[in-house]
PDB file of N, CA and C in Angstrom:
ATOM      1  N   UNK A   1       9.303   7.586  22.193  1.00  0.00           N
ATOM      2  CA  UNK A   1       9.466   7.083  20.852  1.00  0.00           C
ATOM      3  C   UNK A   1       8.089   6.745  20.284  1.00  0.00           C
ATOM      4  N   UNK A   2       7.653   7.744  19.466  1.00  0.00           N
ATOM      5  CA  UNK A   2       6.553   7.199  18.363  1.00  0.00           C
ATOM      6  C   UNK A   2       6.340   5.774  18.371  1.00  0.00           C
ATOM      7  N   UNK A   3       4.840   5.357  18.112  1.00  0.00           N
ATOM      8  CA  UNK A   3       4.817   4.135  17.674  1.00  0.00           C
ATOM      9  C   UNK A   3       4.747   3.754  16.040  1.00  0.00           C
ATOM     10  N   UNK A   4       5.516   2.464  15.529  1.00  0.00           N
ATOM     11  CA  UNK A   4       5.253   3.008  13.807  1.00  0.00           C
ATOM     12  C   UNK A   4       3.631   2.205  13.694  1.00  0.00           C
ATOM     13  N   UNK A   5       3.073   2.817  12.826  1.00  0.00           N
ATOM     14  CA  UNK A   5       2.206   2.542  11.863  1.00  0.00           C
ATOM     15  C   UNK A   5       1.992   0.881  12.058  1.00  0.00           C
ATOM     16  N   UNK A   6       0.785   0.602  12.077  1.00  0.00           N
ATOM     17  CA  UNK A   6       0.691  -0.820  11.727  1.00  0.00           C
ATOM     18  C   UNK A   6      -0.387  -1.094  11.003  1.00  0.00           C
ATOM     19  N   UNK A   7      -0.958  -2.402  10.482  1.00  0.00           N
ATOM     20  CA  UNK A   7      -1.215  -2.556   9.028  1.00  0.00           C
ATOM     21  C   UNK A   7      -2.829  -2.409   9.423  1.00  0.00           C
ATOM     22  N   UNK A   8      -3.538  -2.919  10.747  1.00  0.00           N
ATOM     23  CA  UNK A   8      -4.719  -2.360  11.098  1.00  0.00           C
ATOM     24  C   UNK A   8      -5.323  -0.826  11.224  1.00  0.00           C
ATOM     25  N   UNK A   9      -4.386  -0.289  12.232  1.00  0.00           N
ATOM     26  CA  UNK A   9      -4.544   1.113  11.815  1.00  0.00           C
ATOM     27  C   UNK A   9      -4.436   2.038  11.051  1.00  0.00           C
ATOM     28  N   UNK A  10      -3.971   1.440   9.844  1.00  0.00           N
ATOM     29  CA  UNK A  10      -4.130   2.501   8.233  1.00  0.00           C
ATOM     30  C   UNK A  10      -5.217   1.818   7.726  1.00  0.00           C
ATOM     31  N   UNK A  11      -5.590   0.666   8.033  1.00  0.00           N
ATOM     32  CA  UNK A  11      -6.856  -0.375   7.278  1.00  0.00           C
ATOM     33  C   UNK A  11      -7.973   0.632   7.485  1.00  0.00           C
ATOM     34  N   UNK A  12      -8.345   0.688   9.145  1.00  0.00           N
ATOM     35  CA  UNK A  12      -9.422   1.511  10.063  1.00  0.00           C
ATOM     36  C   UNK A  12      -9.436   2.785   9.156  1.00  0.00           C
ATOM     37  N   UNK A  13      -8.027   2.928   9.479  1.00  0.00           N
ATOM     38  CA  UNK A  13      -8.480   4.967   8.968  1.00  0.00           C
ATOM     39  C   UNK A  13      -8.879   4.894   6.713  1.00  0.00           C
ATOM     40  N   UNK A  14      -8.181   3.663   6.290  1.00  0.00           N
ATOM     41  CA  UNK A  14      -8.820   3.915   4.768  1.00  0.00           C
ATOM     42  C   UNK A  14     -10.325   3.444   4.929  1.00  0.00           C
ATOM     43  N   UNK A  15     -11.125   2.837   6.016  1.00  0.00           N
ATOM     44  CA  UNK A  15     -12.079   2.561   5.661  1.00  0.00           C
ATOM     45  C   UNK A  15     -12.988   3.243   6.148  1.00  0.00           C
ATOM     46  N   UNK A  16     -12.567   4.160   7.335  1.00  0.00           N
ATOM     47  CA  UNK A  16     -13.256   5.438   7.398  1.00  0.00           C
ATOM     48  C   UNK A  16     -13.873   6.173   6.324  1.00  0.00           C
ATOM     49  N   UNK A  17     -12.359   6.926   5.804  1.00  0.00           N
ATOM     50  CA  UNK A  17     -12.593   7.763   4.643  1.00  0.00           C
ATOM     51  C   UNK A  17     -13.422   7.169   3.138  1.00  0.00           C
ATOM     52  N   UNK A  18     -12.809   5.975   3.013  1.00  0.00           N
ATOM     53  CA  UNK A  18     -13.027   5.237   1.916  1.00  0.00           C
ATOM     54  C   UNK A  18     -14.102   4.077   2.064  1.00  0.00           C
ATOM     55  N   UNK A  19     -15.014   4.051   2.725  1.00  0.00           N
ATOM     56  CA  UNK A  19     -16.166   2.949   2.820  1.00  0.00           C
ATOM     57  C   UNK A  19     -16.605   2.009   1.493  1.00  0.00           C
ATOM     58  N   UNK A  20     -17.291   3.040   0.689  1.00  0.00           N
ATOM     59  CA  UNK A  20     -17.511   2.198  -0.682  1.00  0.00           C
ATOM     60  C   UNK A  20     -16.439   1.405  -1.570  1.00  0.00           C
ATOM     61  N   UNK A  21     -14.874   1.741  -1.370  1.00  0.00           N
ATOM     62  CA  UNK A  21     -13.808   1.356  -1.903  1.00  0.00           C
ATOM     63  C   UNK A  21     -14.183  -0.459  -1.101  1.00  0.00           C
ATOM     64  N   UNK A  22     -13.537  -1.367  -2.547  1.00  0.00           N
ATOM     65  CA  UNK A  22     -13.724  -2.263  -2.292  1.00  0.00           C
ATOM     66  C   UNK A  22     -12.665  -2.992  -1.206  1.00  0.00           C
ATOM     67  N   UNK A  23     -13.241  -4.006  -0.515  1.00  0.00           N
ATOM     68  CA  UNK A  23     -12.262  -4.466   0.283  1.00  0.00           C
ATOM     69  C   UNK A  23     -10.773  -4.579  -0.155  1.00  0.00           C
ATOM     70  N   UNK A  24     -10.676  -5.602  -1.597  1.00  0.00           N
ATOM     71  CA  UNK A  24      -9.206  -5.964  -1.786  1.00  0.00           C
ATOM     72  C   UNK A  24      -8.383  -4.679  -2.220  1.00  0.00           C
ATOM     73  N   UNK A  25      -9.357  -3.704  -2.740  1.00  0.00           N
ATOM     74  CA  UNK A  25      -8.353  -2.122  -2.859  1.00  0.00           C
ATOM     75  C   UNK A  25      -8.287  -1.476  -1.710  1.00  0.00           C
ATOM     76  N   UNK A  26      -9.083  -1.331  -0.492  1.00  0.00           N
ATOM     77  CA  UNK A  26      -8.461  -0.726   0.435  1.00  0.00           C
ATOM     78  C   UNK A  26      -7.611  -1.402   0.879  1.00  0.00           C
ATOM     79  N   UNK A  27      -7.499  -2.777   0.760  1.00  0.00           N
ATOM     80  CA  UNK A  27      -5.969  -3.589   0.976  1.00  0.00           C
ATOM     81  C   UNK A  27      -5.033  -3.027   0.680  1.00  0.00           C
ATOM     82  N   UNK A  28      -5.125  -2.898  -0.620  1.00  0.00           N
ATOM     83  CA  UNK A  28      -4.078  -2.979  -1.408  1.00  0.00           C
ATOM     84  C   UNK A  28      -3.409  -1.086  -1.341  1.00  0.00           C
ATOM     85  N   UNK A  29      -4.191  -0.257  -0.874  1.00  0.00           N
ATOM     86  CA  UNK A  29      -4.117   0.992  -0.613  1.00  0.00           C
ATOM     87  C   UNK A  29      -3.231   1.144   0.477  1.00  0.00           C
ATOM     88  N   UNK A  30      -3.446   0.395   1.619  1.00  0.00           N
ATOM     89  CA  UNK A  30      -3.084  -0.241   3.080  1.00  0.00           C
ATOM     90  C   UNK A  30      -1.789  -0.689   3.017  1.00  0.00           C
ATOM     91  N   UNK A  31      -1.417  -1.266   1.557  1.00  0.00           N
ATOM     92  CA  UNK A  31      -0.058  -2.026   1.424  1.00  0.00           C
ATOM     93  C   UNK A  31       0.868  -1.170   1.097  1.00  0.00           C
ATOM     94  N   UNK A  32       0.034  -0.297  -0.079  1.00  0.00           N
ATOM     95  CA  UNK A  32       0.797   1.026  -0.464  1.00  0.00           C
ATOM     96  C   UNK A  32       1.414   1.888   0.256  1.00  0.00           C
ATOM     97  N   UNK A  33       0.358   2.290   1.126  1.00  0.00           N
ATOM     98  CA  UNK A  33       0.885   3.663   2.230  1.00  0.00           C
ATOM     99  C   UNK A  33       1.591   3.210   3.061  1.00  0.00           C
ATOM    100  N   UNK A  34       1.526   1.564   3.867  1.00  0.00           N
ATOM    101  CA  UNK A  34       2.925   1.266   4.695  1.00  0.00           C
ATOM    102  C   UNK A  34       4.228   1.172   4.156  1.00  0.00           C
ATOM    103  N   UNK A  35       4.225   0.804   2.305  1.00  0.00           N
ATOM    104  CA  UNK A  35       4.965   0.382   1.556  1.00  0.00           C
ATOM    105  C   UNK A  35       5.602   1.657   1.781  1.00  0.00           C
ATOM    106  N   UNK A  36       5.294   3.110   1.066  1.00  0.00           N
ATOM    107  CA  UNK A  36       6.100   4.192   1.177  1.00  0.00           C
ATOM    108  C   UNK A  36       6.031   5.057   2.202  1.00  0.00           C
ATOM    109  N   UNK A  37       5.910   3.978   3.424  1.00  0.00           N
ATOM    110  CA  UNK A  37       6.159   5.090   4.568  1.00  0.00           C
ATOM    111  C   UNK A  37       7.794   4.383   4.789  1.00  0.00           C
ATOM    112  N   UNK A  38       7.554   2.763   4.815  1.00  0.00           N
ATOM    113  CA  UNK A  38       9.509   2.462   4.668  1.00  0.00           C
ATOM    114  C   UNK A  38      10.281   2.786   4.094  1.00  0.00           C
ATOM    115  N   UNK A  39      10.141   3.239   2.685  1.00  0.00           N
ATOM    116  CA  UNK A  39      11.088   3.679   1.588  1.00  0.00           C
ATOM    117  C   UNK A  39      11.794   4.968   2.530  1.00  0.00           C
ATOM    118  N   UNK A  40      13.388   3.997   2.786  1.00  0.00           N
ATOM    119  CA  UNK A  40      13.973   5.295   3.545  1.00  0.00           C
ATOM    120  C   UNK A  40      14.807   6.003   2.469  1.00  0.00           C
ATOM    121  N   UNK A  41      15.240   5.541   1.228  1.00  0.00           N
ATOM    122  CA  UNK A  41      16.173   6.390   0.456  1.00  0.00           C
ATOM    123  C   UNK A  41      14.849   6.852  -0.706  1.00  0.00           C
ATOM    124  N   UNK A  42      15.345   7.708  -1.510  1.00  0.00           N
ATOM    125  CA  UNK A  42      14.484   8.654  -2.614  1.00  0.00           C
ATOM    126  C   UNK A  42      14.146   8.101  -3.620  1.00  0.00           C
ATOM    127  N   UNK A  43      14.101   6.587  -3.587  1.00  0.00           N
ATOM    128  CA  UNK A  43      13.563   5.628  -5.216  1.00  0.00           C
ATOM    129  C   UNK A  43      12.892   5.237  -4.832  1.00  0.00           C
ATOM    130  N   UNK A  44      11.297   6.308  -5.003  1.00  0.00           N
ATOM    131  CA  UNK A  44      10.251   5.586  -4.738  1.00  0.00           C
ATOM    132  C   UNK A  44       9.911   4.952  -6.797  1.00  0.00           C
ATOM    133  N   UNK A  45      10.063   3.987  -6.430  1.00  0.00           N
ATOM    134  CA  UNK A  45       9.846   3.020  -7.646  1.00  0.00           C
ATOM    135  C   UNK A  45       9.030   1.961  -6.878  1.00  0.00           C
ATOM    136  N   UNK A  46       7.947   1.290  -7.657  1.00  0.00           N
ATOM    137  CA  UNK A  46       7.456  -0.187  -7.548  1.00  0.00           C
ATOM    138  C   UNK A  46       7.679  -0.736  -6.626  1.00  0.00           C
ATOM    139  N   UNK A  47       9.394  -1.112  -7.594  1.00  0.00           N
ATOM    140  CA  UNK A  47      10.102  -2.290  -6.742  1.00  0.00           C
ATOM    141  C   UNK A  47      10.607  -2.370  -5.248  1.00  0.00           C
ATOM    142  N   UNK A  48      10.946  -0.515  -4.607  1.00  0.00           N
ATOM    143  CA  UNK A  48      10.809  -0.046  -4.240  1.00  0.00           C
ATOM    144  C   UNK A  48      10.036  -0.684  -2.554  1.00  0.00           C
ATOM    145  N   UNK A  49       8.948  -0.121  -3.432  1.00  0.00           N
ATOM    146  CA  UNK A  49       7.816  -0.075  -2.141  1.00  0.00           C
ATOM    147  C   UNK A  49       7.389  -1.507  -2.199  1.00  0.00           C
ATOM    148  N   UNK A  50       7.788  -2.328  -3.232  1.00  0.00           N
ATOM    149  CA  UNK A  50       7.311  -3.358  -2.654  1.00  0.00           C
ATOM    150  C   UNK A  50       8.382  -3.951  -1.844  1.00  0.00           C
ATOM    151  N   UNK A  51       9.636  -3.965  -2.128  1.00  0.00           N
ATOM    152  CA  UNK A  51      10.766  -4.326  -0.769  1.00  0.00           C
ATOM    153  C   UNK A  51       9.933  -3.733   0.075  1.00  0.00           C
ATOM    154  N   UNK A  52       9.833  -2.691   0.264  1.00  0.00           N
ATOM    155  CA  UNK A  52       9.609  -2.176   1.872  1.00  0.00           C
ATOM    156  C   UNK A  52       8.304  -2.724   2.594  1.00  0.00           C
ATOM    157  N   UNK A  53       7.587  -3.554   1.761  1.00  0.00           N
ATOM    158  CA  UNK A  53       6.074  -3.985   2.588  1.00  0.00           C
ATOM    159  C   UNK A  53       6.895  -5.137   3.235  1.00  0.00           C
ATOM    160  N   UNK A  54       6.066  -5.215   4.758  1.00  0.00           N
ATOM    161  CA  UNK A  54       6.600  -6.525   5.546  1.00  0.00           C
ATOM    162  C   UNK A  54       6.126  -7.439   5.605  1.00  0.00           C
ATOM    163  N   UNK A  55       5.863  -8.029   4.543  1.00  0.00           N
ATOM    164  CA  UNK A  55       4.965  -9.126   4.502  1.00  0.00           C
ATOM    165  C   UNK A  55       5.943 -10.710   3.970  1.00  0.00           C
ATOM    166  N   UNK A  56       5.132 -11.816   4.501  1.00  0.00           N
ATOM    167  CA  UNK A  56       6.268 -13.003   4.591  1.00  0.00           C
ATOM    168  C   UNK A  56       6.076 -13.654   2.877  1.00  0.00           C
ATOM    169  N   UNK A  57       5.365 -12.831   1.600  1.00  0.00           N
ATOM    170  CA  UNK A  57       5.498 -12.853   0.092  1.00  0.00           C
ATOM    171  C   UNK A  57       6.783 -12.618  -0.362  1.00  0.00           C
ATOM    172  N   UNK A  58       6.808 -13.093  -1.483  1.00  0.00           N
ATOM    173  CA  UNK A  58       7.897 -12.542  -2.183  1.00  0.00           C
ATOM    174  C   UNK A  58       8.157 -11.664  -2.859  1.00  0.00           C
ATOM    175  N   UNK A  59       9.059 -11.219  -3.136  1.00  0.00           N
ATOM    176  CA  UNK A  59       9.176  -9.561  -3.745  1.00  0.00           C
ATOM    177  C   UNK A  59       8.202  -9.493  -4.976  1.00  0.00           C
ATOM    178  N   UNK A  60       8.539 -10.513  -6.223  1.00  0.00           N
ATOM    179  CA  UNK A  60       7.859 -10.682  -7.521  1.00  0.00           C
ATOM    180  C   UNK A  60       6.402 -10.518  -7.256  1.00  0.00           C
ATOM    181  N   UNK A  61       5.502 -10.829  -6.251  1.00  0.00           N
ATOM    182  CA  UNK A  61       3.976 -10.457  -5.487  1.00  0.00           C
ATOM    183  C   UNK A  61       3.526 -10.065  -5.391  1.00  0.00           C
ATOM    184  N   UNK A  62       4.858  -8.898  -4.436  1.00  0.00           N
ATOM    185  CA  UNK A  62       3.966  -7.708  -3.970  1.00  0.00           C
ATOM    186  C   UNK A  62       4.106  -6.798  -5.067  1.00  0.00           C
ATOM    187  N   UNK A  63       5.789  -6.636  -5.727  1.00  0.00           N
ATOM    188  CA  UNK A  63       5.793  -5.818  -7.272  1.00  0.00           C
ATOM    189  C   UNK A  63       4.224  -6.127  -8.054  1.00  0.00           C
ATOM    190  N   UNK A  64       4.030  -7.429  -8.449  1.00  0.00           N
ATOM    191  CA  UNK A  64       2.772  -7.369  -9.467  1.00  0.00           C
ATOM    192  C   UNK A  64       1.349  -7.203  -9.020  1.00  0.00           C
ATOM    193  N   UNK A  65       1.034  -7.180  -7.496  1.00  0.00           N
ATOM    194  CA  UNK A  65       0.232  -6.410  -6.603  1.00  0.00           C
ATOM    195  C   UNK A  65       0.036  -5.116  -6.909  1.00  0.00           C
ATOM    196  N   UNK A  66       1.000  -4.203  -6.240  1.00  0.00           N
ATOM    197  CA  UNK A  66       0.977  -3.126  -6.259  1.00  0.00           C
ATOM    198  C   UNK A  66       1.286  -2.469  -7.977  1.00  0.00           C
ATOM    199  N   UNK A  67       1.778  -3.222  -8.653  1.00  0.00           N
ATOM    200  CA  UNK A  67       1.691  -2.944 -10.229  1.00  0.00           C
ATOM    201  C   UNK A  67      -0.018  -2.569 -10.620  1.00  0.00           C
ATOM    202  N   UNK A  68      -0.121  -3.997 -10.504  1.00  0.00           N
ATOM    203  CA  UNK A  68      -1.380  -3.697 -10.956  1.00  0.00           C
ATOM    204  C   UNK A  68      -2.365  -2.932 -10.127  1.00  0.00           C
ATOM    205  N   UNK A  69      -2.379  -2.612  -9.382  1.00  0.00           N
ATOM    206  CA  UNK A  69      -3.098  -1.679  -8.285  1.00  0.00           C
ATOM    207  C   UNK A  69      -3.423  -0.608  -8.727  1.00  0.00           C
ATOM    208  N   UNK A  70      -1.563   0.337  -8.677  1.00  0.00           N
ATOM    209  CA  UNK A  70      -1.546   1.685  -9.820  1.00  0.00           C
ATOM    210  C   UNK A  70      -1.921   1.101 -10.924  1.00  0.00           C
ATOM    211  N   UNK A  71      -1.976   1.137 -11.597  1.00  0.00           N
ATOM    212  CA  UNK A  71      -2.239   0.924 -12.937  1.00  0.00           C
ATOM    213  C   UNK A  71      -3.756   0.573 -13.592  1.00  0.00           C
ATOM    214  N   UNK A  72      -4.254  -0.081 -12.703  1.00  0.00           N
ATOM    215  CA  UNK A  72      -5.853   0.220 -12.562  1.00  0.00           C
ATOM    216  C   UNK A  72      -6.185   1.341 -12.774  1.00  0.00           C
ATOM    217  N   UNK A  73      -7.480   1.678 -14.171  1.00  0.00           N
ATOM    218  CA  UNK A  73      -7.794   2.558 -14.138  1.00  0.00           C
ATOM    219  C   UNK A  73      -9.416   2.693 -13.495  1.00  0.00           C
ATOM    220  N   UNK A  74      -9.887   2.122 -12.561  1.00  0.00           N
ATOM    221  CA  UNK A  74     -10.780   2.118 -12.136  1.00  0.00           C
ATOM    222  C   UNK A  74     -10.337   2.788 -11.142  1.00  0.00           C
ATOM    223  N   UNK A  75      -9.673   3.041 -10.338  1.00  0.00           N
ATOM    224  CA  UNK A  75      -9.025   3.612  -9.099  1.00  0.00           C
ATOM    225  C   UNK A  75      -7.745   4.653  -9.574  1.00  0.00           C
ATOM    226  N   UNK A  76      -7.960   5.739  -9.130  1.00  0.00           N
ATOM    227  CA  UNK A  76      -6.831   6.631  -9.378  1.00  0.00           C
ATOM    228  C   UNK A  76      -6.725   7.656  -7.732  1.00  0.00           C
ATOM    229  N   UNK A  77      -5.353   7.920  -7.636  1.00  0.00           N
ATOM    230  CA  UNK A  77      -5.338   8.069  -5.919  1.00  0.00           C
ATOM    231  C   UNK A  77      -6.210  10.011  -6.085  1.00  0.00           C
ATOM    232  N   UNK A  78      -6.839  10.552  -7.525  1.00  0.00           N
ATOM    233  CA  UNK A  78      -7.226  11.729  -7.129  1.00  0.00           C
ATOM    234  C   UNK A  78      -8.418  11.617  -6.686  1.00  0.00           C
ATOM    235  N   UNK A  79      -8.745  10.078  -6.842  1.00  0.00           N
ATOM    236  CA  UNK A  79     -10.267  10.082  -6.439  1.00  0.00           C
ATOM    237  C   UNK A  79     -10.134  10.332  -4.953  1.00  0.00           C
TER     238      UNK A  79
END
């Protein structure tokens, strides 16, 4: 049985690739990609991925987290 994903080892590998990215966005990148690796049904929405982060916040948090994250136009995921 696979091991799942944990929140250090996607940290390591965004800061590989992504060095100059600032700390609280490779966070917040980190939150993202565990966020929609849980999304087990097909609504990837927000609200979504923020249910699926496991963190001991509240939903309203991580939604306006990861809101504002995407929505930043300083950061766009084609960079």
């Amino acid at each position: 049985m696979p091991m799942p994903l944990q929140y250090h080892d996607v940290l390591s590998f965004v800061q590989s690739v992504q060095p100059a990215l600032r700390l609280t966005r490779q966070r917040n990148l980190v939150w993202l990609v565990l966020g929609l690796l849980e999304v087990r049904d097909a609504h990837l929405t927000i609200s979504e991925i923020a249910r699926a982060i496991q963190t001991r916040s509240a939903h309203w948090h991580k939604f306006k987290r990861m809101y504002r994250f995407l929505s930043n136009l300083k950061w766009s995921p084609a960079d």
